[in-house]
Structures are given as structure tokens and as C-alpha cells.
N, C-alpha and C. Protein backbone atom coordinates (compact mmCIF):
# COMPACT_ATOMS: atom_id res chain seq x y z
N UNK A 1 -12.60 -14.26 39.85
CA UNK A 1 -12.73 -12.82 39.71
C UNK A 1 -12.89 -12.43 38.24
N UNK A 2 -12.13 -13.03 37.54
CA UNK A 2 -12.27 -13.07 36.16
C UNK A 2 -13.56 -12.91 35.56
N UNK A 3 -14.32 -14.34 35.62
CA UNK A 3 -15.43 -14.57 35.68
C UNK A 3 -16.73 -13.36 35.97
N UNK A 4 -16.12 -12.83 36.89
CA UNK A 4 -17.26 -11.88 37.76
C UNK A 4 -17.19 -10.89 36.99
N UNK A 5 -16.41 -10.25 36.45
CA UNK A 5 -15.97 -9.18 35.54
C UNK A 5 -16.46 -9.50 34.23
N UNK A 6 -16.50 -10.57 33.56
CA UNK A 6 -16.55 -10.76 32.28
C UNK A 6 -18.25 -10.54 32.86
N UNK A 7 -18.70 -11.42 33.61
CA UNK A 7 -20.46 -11.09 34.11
C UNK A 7 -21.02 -9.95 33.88
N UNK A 8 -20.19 -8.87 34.32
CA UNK A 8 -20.80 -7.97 34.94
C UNK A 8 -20.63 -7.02 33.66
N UNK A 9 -19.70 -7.52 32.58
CA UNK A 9 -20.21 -6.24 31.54
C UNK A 9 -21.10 -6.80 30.59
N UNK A 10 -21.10 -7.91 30.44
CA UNK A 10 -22.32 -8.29 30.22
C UNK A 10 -23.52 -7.62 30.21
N UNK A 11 -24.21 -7.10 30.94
CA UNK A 11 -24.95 -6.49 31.37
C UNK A 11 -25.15 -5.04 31.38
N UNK A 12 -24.13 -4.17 31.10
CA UNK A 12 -23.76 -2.98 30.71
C UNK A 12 -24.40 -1.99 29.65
N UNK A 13 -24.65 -3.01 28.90
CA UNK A 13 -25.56 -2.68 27.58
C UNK A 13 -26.85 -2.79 27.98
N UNK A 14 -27.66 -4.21 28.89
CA UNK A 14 -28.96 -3.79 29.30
C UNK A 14 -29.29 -2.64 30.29
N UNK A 15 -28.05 -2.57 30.58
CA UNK A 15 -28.36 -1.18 32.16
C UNK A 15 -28.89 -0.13 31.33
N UNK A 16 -27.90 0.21 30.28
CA UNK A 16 -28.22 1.78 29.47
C UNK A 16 -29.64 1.32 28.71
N UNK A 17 -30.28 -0.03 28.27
CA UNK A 17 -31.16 0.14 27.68
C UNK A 17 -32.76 0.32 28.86
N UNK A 18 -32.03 -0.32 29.89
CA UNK A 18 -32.92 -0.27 31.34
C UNK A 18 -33.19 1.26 31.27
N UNK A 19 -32.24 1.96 31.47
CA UNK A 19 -32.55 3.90 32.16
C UNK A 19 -33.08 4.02 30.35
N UNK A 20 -32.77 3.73 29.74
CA UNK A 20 -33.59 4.38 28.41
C UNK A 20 -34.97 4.55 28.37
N UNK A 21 -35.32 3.25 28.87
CA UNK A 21 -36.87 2.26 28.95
C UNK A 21 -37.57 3.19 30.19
N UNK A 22 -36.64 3.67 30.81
CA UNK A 22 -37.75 4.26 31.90
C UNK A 22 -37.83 6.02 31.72
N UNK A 23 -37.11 6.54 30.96
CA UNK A 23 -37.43 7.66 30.81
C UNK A 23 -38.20 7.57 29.20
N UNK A 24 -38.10 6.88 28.50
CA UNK A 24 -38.87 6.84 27.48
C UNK A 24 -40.15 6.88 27.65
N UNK A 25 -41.05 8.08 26.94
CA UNK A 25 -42.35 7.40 26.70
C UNK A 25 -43.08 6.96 25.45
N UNK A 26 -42.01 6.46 24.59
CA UNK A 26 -42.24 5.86 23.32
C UNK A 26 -42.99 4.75 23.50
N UNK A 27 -43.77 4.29 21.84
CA UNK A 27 -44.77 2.53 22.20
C UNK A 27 -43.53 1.76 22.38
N UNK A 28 -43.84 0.44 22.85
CA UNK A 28 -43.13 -0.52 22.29
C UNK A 28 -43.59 -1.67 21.73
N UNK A 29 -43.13 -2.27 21.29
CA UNK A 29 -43.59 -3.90 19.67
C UNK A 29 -44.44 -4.34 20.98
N UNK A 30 -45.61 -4.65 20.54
CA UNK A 30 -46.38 -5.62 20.66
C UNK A 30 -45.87 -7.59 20.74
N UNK A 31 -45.95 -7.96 21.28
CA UNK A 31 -45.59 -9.36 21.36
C UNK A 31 -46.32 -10.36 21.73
N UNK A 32 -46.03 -11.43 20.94
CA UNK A 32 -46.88 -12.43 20.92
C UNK A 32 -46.58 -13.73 21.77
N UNK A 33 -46.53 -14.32 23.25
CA UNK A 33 -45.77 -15.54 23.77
C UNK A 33 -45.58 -16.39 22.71
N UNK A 34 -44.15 -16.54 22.58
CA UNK A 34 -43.72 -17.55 21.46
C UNK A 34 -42.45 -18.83 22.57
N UNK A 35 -43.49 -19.68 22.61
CA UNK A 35 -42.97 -21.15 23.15
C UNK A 35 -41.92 -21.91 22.45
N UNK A 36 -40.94 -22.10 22.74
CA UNK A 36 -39.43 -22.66 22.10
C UNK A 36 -39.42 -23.52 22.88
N UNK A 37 -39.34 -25.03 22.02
CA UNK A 37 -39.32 -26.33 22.85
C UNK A 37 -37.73 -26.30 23.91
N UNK A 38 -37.59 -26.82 24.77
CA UNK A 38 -36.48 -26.96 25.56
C UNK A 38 -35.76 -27.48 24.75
N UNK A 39 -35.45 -28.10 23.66
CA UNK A 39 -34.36 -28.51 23.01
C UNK A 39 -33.68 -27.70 22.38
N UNK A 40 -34.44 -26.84 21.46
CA UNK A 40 -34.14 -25.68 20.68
C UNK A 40 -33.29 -24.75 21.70
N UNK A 41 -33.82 -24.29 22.63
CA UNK A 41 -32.71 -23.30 23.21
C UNK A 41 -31.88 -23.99 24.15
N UNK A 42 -31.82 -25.15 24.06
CA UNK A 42 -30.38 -25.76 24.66
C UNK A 42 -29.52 -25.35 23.50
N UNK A 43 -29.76 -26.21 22.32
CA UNK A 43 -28.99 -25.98 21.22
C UNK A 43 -28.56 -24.73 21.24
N UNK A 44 -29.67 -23.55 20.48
CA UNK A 44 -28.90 -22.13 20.41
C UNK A 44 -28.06 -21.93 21.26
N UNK A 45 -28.09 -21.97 22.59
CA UNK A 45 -27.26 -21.93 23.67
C UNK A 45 -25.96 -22.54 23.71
N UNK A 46 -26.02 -23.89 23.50
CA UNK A 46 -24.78 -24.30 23.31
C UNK A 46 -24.06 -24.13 22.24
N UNK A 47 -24.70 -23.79 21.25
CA UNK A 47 -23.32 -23.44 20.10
C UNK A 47 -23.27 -21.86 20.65
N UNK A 48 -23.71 -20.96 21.13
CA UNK A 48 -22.98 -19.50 21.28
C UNK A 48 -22.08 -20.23 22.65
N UNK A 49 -22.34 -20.85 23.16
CA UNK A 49 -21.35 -21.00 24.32
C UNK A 49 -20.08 -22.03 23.72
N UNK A 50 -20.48 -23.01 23.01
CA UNK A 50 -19.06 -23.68 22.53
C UNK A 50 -18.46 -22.55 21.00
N UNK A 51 -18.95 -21.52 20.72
CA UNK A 51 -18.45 -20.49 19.51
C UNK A 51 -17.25 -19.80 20.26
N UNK A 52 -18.12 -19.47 21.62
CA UNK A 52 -17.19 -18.33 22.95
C UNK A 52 -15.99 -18.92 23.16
N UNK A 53 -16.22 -20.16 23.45
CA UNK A 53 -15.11 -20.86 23.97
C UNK A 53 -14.01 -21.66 22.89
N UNK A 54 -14.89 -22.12 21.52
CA UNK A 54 -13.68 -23.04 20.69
C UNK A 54 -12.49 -21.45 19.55
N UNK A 55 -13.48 -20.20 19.50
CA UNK A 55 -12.85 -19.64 18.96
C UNK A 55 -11.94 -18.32 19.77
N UNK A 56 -11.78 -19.20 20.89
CA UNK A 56 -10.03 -18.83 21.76
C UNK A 56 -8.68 -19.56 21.21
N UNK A 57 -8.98 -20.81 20.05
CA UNK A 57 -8.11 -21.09 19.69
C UNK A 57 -7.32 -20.62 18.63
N UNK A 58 -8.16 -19.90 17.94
CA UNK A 58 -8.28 -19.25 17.00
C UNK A 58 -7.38 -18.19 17.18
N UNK A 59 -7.98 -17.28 17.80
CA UNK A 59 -7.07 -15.84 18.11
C UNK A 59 -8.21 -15.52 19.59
N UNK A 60 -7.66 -14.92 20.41
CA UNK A 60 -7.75 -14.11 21.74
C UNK A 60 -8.63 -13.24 21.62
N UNK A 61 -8.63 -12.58 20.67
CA UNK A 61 -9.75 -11.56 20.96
C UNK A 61 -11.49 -11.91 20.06
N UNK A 62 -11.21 -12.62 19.47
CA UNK A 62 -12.52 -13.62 18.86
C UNK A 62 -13.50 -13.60 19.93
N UNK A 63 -13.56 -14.78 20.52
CA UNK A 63 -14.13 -15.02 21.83
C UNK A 63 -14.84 -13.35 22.86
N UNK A 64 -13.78 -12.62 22.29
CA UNK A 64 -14.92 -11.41 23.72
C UNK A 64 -16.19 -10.51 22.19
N UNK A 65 -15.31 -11.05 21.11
CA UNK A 65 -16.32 -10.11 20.34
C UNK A 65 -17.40 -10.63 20.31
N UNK A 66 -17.43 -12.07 19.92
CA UNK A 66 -18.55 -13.22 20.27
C UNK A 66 -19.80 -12.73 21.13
N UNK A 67 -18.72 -12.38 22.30
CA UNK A 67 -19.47 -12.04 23.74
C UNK A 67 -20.25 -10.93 23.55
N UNK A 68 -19.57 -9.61 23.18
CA UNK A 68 -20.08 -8.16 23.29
C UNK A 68 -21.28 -8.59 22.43
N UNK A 69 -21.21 -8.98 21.36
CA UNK A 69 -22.22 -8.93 19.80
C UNK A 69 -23.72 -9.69 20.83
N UNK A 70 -23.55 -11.03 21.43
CA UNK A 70 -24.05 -11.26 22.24
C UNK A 70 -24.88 -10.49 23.35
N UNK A 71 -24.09 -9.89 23.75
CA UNK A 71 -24.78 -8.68 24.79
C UNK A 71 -25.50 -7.83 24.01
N UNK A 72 -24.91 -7.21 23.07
CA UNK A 72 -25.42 -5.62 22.07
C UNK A 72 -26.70 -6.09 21.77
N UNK A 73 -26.82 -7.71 21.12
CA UNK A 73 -28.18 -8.36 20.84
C UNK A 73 -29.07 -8.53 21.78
N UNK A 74 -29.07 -8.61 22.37
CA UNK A 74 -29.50 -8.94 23.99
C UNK A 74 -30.35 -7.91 24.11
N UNK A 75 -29.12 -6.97 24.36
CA UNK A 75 -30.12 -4.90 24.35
C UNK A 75 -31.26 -5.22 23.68
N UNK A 76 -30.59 -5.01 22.11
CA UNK A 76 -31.41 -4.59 21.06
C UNK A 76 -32.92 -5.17 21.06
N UNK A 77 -32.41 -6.43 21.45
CA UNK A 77 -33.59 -7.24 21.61
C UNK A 77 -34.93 -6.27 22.93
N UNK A 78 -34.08 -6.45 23.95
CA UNK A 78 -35.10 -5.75 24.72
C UNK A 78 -35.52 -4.70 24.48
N UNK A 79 -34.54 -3.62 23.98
CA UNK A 79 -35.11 -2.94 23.63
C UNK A 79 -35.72 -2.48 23.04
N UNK A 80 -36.40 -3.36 22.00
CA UNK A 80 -37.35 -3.38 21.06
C UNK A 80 -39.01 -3.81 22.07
N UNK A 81 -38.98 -4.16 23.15
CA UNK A 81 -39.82 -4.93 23.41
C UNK A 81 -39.99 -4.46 25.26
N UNK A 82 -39.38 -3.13 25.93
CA UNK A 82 -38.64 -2.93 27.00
C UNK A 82 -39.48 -2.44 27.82
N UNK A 83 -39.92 -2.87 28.60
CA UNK A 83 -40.28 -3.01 30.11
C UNK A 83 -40.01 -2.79 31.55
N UNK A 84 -40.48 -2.99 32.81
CA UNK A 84 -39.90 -2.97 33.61
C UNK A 84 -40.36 -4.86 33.74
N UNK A 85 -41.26 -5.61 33.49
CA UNK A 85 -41.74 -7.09 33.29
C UNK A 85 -40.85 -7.81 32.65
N UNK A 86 -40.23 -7.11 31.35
CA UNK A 86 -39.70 -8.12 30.57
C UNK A 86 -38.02 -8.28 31.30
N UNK A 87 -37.71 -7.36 31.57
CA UNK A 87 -36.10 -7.45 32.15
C UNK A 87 -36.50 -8.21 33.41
N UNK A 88 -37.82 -8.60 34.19
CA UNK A 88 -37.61 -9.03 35.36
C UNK A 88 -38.04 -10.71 34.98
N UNK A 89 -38.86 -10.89 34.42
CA UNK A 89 -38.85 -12.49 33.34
C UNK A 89 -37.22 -12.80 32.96
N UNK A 90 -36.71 -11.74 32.39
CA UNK A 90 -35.62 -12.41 31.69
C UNK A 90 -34.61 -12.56 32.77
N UNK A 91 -34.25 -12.20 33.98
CA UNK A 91 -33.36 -12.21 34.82
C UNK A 91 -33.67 -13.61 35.70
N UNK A 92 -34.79 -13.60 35.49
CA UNK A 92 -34.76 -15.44 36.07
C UNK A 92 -34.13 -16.11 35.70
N UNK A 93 -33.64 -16.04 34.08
CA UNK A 93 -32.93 -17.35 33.75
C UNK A 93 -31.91 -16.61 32.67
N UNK A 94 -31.99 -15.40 32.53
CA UNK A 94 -30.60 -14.61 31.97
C UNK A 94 -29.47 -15.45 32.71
N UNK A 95 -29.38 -14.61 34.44
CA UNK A 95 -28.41 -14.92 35.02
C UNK A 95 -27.23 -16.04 35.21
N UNK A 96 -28.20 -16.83 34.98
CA UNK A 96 -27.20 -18.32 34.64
C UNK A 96 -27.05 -18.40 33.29
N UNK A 97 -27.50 -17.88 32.46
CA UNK A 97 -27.45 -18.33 31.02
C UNK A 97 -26.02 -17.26 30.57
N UNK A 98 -26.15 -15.82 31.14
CA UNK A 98 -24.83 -15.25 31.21
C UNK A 98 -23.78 -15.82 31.92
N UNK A 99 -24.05 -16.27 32.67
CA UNK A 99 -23.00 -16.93 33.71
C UNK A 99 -22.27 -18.05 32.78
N UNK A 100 -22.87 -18.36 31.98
CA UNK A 100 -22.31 -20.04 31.58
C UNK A 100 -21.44 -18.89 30.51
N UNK A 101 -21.60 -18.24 29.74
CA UNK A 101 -20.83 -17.84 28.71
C UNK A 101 -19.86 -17.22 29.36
N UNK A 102 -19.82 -16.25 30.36
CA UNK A 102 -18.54 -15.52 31.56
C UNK A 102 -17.74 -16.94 31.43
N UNK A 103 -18.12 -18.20 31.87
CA UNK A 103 -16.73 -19.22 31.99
C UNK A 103 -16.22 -19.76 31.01
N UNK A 104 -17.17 -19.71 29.94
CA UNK A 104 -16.54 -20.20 28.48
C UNK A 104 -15.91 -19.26 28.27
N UNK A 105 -15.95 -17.51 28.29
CA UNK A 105 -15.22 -16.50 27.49
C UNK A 105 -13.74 -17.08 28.68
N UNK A 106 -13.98 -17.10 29.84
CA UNK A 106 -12.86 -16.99 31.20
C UNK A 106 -11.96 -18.22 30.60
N UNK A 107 -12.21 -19.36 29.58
CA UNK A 107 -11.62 -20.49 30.01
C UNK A 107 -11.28 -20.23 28.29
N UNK A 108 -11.58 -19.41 27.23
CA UNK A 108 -11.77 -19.52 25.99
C UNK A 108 -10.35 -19.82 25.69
N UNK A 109 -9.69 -20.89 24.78
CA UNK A 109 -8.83 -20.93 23.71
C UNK A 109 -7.96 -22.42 24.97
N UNK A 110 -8.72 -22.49 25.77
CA UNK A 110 -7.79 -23.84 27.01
C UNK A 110 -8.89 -24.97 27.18
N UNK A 111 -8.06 -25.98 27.24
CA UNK A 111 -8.79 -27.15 27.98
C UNK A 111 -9.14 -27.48 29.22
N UNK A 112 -10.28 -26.56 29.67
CA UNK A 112 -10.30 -27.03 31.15
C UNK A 112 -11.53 -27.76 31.24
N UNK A 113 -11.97 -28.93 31.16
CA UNK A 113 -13.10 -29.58 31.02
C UNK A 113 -14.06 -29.54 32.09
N UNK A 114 -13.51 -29.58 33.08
CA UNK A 114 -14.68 -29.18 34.64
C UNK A 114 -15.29 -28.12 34.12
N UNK A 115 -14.52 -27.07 34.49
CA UNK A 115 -15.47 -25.81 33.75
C UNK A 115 -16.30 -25.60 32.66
N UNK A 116 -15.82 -26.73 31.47
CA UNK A 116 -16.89 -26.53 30.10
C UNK A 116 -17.67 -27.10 30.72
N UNK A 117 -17.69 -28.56 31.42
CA UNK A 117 -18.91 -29.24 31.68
C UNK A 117 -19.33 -28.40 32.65
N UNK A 118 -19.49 -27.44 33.52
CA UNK A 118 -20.05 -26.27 34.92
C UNK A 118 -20.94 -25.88 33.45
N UNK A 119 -20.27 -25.09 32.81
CA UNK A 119 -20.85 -24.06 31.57
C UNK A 119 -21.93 -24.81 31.12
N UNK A 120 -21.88 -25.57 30.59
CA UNK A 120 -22.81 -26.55 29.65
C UNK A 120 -23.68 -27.11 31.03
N UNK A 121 -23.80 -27.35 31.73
CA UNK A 121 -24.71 -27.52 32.91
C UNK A 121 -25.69 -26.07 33.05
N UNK A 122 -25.39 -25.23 33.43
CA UNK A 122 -25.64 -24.12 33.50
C UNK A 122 -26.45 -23.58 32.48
N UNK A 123 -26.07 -23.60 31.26
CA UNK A 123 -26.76 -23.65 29.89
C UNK A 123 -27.86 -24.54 29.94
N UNK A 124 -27.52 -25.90 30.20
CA UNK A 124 -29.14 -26.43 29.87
C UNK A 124 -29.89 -26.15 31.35
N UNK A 125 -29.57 -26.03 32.65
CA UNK A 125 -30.62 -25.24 33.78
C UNK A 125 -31.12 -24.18 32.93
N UNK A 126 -30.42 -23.59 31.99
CA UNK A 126 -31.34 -21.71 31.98
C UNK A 126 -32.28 -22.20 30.80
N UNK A 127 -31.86 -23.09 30.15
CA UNK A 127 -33.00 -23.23 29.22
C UNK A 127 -34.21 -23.98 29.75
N UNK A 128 -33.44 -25.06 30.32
CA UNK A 128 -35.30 -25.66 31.25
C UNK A 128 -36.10 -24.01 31.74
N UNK A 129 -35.16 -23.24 32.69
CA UNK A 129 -35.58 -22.03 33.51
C UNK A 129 -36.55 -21.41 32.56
N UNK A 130 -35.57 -20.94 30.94
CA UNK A 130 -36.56 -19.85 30.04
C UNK A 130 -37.47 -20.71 29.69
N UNK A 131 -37.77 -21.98 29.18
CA UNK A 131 -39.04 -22.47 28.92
C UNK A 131 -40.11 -22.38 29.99
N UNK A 132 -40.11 -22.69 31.14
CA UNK A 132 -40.69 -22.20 32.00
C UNK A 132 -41.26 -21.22 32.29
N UNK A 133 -40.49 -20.44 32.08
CA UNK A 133 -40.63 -18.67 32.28
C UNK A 133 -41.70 -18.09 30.97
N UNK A 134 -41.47 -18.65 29.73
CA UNK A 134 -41.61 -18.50 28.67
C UNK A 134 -43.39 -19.80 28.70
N UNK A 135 -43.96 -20.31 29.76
CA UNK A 135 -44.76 -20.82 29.79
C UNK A 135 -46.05 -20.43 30.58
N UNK A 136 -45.32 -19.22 31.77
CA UNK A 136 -45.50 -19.11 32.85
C UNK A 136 -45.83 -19.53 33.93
N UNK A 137 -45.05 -20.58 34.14
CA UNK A 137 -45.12 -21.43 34.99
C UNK A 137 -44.25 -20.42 36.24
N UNK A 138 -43.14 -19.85 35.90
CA UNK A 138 -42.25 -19.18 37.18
C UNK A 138 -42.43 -17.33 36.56
């Protein structure tokens, strides 16, 4: 349940940039398909997901700021670039890619190794997923 909660605000920040995007009739950035080898966004991926999770040892509230800054970027990002296409590309392989950080923030500052290794599984599925997506292959 934990988990599901940490998910779901996640996403909180793209909702408000979602209703922005559709009553807006501002341009938006032009973009160019930019191909990121599958290694590269494993990596990025796994250090924001082992950042989420190793700096629970640290102090408690580290780990969700990690998270939010994460999300706020996320927005910003789309919303520089905001669509009704691009939020539906990115939800192919968002979903698990949020998902893996919900169990790192859920498990942050403890040793529960099943779960890092779930997380880190999850992480490299969404990056095979965004290269894909990011190829258009899906």
C-alpha cells in the first residue's frame, strides 16, 4: 500500500501539467528524436534509483525529496514539450520506471534485497521499454 501511494503522487505533478497542456493554446519546443543507447538510461536510472534508496541512510526525509525533485523534473520536462502523444509514449515505460523508484523510496534507508533486486529489474525493463519507444518500434 505504501508503494501504491508513493506511485501515485508521483504523478501529481504530470496530472496538473496534463489539464495545463489541454487548455493551453500556447507553441510548444519543437523536438528532435534523440536515441539514448540502452545502457545510458539503465545507468541514469539506476543511480536516481540507488540515490532514492542509499540516501535513507542518511536521514528520512532525503530520499522523498530525491523523489519529488524527480517528479517536478519530469513535469517540467513535459511540459516544455506537452502533448496529448508525448504523455501517451511516455506512459509505456514511465510506469514501471516510476514503479521501481515507489520501492526504492518504500524500502529507502533498509536492507531488503528482494525488493532492490524487483527495483533494479524493473529499471532495466523500462529502459529496454524507453529505447524502444524512443525508436518507434512500440
Amino acid at each position: 500500500m505504501k508503494v501504491l501511494k508513493i506511485f501515485i503522487t508521483f504523478w501529481i505533478p504530470t496530472a496538473i501539467v496534463l489539464l495545463l497542456s489541454i487548455f493551453s493554446t500556447g507553441q510548444t519546443v519543437a523536438t528532435v528524436p534523440n536515441i539514448i543507447p540502452t545502457v545510458s538510461i539503465i545507468q541514469r536510472n539506476l543511480i536516481v534509483m540507488l540515490m532514492i534508496w542509499s540516501s535513507g541512510f542518511l536521514n528520512k526525509y532525503i530520499p522523498y525529496w530525491i523523489f519529488g525533485f524527480n517528479a517536478l523534473f519530469f513535469s517540467v520536462i513535459l511540459a516544455l514539450n506537452s502533448n496529448a502523444m508525448n504523455i501517451v509514449e511516455v506512459m509505456k515505460y514511465g510506469v514501471i520506471e516510476v514503479l521501481s523508484f515507489s520501492i526504492a523510496l518504500s524500502i529507502a534507508g533498509t536492507i531488503k534485497i528482494k525488493y532492490l533486486t524487483c527495483a533494479t529489474i524493473l529499471v532495466i525493463a523500462a529502459a529496454f521499454l524507453e529505447n524502444l519507444v524512443m525508436r518507434g518500434v512500440l
